[in-house]
Protein backbone atom coordinates (compact mmCIF):
# COMPACT_ATOMS: atom_id res chain seq x y z
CA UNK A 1 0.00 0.00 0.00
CA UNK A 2 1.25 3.53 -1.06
CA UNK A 3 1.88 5.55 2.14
CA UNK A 4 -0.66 7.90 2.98
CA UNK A 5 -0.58 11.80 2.11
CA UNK A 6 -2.84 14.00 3.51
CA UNK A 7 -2.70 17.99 4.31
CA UNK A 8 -1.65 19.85 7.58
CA UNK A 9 -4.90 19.60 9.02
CA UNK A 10 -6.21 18.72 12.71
CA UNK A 11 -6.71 14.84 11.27
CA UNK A 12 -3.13 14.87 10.61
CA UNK A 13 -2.00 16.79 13.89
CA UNK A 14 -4.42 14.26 15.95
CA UNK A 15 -1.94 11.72 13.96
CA UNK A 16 1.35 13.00 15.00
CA UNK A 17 -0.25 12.97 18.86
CA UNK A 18 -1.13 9.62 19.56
CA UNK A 19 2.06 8.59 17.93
CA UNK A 20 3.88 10.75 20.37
CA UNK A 21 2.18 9.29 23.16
CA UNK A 22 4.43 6.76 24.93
CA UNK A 23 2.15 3.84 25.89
CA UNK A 24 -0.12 4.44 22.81
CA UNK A 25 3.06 4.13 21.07
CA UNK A 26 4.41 1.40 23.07
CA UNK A 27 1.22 -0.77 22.33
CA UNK A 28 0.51 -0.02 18.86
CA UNK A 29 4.21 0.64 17.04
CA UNK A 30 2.64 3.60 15.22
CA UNK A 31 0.24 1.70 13.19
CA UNK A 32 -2.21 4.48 13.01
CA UNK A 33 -4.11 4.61 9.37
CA UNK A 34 -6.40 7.14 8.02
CA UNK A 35 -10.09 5.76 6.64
CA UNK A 36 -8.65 2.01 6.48
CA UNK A 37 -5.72 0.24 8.00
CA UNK A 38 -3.88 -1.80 4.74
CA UNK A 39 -5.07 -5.93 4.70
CA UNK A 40 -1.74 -7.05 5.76
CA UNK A 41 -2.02 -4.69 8.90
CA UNK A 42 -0.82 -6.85 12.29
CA UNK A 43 -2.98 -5.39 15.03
CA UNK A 44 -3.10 -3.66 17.69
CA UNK A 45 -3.78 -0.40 15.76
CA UNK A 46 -6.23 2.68 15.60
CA UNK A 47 -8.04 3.84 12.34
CA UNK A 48 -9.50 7.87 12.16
CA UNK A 49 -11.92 9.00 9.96
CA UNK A 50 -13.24 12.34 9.22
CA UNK A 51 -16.34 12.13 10.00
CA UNK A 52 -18.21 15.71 10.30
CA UNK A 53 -17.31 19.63 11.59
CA UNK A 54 -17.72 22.76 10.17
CA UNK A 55 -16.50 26.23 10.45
CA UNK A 56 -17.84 29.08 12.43
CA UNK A 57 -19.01 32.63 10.61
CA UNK A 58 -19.80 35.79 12.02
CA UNK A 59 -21.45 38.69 10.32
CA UNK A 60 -18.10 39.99 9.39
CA UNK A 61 -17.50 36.63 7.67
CA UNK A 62 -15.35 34.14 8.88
CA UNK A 63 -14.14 33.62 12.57
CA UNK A 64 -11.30 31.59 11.75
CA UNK A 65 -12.25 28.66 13.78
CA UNK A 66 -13.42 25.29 12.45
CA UNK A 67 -14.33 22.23 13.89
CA UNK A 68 -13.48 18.20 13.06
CA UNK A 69 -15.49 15.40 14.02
CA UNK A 70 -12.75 12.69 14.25
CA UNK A 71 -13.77 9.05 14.50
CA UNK A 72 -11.14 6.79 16.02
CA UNK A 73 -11.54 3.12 16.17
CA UNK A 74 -9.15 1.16 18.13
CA UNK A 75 -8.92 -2.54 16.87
CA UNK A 76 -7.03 -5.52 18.87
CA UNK A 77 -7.26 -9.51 18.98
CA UNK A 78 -9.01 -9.04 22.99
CA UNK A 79 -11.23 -6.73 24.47
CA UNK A 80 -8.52 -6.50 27.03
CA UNK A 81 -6.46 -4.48 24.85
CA UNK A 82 -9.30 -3.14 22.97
CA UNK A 83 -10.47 -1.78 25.93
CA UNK A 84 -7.23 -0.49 27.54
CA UNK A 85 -6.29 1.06 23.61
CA UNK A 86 -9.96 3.11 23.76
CA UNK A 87 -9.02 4.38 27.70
CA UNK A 88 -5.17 5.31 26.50
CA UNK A 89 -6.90 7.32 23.59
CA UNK A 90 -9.66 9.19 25.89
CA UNK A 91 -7.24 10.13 28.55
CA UNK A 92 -4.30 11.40 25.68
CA UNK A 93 -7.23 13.10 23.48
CA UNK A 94 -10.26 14.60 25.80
CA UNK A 95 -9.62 17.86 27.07
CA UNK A 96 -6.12 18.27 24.96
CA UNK A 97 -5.26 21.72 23.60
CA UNK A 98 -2.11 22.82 22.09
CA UNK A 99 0.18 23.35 18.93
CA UNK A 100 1.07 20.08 16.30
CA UNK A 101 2.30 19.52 13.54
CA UNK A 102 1.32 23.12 12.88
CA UNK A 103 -1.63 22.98 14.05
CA UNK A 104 -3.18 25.05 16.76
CA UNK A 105 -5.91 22.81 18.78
CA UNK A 106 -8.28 24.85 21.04
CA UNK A 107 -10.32 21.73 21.95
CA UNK A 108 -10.74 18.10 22.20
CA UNK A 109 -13.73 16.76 23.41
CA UNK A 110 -15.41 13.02 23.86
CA UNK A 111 -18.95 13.11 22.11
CA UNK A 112 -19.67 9.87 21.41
CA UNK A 113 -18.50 5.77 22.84
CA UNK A 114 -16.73 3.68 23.42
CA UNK A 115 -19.14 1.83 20.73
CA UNK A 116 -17.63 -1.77 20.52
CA UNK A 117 -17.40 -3.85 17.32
CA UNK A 118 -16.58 -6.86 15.75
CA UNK A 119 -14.82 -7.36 12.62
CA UNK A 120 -16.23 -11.74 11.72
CA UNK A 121 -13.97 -12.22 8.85
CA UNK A 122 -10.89 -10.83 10.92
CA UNK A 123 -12.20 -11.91 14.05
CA UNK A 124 -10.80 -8.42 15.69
CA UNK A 125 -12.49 -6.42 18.02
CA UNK A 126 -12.32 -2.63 18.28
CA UNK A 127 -13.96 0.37 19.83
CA UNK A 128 -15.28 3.33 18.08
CA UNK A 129 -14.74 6.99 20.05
CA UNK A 130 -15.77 10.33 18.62
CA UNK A 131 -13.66 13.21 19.21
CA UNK A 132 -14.67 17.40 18.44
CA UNK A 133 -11.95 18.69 17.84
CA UNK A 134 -11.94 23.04 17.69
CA UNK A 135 -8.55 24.70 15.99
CA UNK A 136 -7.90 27.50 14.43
CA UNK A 137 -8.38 27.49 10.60
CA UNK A 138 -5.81 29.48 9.71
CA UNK A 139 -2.64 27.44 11.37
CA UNK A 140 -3.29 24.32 9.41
């Protein structure tokens, strides 16, 4: 599979974060994919999607915020880890604001899970979590 390209955005800033994380990282070797995770892909590892947000307007026009919806779904062989991957990812993500990869995040917020899953013709299980994610439009 061709590596993935995508631009600076808050997707690819949440990205570089959970890769930065130390016991995300320690558990998952940076296997983080955008949309789907390639078929040869040994889990653990955690798959984000786009999958809403909008930007905010004002009567002057625009306010330069913008907000992501950002679907993560960690996928392991156990719940175990399945379950400890979704809690590592809620207590790195809700609540975070700062600057990556360029970026400038005002706010991440839970909205939605864990929703758990089951993948029959991998036999994996994984956990969906939403994520809003506020940042200023004009730093990515």
């Amino acid at each position: 599979m061709a590596t993935q390209t995508i631009d600076k955005s808050p997707l690819v800033a949440m990205i570089a974060l959970v890769k930065a994380d130390a016991a995300l990282s320690a558990r998952i070797g940076g296997n983080v994919y955008v949309v789907v995770a390639p078929e040869d892909a040994e889990p653990p590892f955690i798959i984000i999607n786009r999958v809403g947000g909008d930007r905010r307007n004002a009567f002057a026009g625009p306010t330069g915020f913008a907000n992501a919806r950002l679907q993560f779904t960690a996928w392991a062989r156990t719940y175990a880890e399945v379950d400890a991957m979704s809690m590592e990812l809620s207590t790195l993500l809700d609540g975070y604001d700062g600057t990556i990869g360029g970026v400038t995040i005002k706010s991440v917020t839970s909205i939605l899970g864990p929703i758990d899953q089951h993948d029959p013709d991998t036999t994996l299980l994984g956990q969906i979590t939403d994520f809003s994610v506020w940042y200023d439009d004009n730093s990515g």
